[in-house]
N, C-alpha and C. Protein backbone atom coordinates (compact mmCIF):
# COMPACT_ATOMS: atom_id res chain seq x y z
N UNK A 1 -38.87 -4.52 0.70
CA UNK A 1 -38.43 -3.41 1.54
C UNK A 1 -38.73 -2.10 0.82
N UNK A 2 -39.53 -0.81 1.52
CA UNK A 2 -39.73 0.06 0.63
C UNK A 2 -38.06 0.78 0.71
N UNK A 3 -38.19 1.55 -0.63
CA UNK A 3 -36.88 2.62 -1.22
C UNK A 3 -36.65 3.75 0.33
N UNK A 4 -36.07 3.83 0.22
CA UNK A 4 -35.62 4.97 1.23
C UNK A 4 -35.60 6.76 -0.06
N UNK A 5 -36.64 6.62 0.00
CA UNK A 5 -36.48 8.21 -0.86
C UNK A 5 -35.60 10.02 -0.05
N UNK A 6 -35.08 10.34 -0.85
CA UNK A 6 -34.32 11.57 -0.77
C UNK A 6 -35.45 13.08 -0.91
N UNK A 7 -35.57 13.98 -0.06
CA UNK A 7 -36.82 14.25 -0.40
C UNK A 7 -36.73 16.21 0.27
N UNK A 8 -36.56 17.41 -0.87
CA UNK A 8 -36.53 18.43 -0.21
C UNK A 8 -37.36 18.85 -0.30
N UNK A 9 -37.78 19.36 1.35
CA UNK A 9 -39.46 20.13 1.78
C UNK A 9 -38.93 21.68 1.75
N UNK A 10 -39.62 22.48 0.99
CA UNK A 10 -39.59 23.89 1.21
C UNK A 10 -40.48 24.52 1.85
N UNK A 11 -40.17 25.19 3.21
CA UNK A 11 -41.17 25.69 3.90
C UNK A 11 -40.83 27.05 4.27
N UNK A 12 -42.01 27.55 3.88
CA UNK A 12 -42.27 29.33 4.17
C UNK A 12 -41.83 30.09 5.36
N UNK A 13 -41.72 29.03 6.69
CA UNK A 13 -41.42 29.76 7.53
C UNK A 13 -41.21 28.38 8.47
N UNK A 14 -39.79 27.99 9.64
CA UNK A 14 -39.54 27.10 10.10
C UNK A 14 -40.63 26.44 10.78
N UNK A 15 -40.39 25.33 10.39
CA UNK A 15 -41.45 24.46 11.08
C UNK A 15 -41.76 24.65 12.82
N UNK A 16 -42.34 24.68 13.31
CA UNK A 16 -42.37 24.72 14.83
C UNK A 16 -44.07 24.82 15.55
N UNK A 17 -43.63 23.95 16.86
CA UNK A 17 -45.32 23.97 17.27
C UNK A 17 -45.71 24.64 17.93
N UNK A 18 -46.89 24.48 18.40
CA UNK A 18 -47.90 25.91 19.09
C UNK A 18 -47.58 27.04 18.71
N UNK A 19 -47.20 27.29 17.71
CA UNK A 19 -46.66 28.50 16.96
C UNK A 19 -48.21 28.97 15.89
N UNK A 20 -48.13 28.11 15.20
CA UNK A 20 -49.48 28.93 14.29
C UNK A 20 -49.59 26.90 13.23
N UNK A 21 -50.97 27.53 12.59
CA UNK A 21 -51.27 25.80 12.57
C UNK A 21 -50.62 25.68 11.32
N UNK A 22 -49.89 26.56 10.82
CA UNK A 22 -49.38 26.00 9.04
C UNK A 22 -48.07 25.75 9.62
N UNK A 23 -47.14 26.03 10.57
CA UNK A 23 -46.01 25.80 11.42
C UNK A 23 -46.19 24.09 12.18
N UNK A 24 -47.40 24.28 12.69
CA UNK A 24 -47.90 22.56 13.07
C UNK A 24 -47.55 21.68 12.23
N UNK A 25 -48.15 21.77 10.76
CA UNK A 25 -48.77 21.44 9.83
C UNK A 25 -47.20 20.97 9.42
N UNK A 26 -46.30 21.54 9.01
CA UNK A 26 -44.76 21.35 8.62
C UNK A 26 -44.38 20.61 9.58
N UNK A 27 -44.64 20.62 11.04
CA UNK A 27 -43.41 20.77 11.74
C UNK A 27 -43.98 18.35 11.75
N UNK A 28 -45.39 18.40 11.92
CA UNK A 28 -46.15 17.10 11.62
C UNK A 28 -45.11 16.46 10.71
N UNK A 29 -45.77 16.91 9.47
CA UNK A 29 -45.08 16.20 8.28
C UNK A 29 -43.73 15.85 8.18
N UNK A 30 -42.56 16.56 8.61
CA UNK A 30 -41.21 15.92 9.06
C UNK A 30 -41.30 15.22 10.06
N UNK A 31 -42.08 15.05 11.19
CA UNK A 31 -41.84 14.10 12.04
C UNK A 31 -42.36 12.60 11.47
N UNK A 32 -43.23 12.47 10.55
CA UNK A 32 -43.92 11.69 10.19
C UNK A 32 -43.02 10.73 9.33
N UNK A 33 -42.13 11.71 8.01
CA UNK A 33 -41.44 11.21 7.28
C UNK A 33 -40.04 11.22 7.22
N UNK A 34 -39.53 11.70 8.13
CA UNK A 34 -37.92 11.63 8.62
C UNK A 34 -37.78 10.77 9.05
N UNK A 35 -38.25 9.31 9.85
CA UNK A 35 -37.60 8.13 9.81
C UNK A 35 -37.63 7.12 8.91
N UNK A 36 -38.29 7.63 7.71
CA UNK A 36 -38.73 6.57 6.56
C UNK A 36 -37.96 6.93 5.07
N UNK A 37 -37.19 8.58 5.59
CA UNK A 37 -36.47 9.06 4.30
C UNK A 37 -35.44 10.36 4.70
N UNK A 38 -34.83 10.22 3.87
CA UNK A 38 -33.82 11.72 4.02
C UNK A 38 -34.45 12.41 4.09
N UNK A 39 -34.70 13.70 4.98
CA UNK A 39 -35.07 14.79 4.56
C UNK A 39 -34.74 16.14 4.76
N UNK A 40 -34.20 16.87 3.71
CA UNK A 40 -33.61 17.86 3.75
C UNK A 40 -34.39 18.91 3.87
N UNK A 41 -34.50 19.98 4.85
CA UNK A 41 -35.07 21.17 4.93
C UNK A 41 -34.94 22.50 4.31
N UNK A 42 -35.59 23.21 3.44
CA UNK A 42 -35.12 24.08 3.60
C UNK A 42 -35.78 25.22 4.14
N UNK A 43 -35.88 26.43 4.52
CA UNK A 43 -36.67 27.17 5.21
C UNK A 43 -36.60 28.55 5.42
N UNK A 44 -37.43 29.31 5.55
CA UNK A 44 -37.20 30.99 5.45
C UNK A 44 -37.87 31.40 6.76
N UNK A 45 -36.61 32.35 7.41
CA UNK A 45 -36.50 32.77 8.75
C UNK A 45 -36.92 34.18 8.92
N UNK A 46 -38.25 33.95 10.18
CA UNK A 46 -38.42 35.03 10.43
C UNK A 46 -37.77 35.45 11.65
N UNK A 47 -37.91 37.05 12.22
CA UNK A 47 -36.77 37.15 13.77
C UNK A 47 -37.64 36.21 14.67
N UNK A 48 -38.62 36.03 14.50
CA UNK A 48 -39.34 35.39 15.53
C UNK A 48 -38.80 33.77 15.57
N UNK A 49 -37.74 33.18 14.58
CA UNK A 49 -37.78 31.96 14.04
C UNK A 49 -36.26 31.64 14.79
N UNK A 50 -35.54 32.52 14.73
CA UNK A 50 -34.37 32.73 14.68
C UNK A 50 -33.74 31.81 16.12
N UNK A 51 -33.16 30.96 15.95
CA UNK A 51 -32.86 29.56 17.16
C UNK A 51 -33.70 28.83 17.15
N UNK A 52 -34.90 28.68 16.40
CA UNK A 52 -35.78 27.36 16.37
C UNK A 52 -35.47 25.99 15.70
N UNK A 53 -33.80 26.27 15.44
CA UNK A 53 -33.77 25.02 14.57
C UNK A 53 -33.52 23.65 15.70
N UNK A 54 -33.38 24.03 16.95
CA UNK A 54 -33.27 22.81 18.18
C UNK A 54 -34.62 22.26 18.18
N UNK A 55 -35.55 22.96 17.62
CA UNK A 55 -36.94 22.64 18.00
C UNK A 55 -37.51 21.44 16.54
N UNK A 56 -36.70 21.73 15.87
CA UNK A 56 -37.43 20.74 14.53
C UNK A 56 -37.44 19.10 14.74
N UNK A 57 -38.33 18.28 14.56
CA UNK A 57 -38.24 17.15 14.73
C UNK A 57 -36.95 16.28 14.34
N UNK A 58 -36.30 15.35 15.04
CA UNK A 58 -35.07 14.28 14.76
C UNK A 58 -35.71 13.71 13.83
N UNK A 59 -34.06 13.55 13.42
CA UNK A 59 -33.85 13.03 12.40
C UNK A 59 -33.88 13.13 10.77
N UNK A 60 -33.73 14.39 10.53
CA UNK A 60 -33.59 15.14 9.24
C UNK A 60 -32.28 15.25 8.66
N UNK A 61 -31.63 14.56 7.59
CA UNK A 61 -30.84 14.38 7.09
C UNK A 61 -29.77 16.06 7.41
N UNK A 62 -30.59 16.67 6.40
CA UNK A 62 -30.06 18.49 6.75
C UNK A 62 -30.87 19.78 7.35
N UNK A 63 -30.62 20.73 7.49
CA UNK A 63 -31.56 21.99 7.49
C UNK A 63 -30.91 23.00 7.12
N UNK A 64 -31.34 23.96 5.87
CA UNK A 64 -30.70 25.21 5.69
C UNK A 64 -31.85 26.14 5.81
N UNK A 65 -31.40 27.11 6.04
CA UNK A 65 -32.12 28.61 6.22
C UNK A 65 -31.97 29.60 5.41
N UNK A 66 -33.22 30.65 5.32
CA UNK A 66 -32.48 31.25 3.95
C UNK A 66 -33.41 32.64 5.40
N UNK A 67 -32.18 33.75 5.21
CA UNK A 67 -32.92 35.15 6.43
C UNK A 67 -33.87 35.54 5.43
């Protein structure tokens, strides 16, 4: 059985799609590895960002924000 790893992603700006492709690019990679591991977010908010956290893929252990 693989380990269930614990795992914090730091991202520049909240993950989210059709937004811009490095936002894709994040928002991919948690969907990919949030059912195979904890994963805690953390993330830096722009005003444009601000309520996008409904939009992040299930199943992520946490999400914090830093304004």
């Amino acid at each position: 059985m693989p380990r269930r790893l614990r795992l914090l992603l730091v991202a520049p700006r909240l993950p989210r799609r059709g937004v811009t492709a490095a936002q894709a690019y994040w928002w991919e990679l948690l969907a990919r590895l949030a059912p195979r591991h904890a994963i805690t977010l953390l993330a830096f908010l722009d005003a444009d960002d601000v309520g996008g956290e409904t939009e992040l893929p299930p199943g992520l252990a946490a999400v914090h924000t830093v304004p």
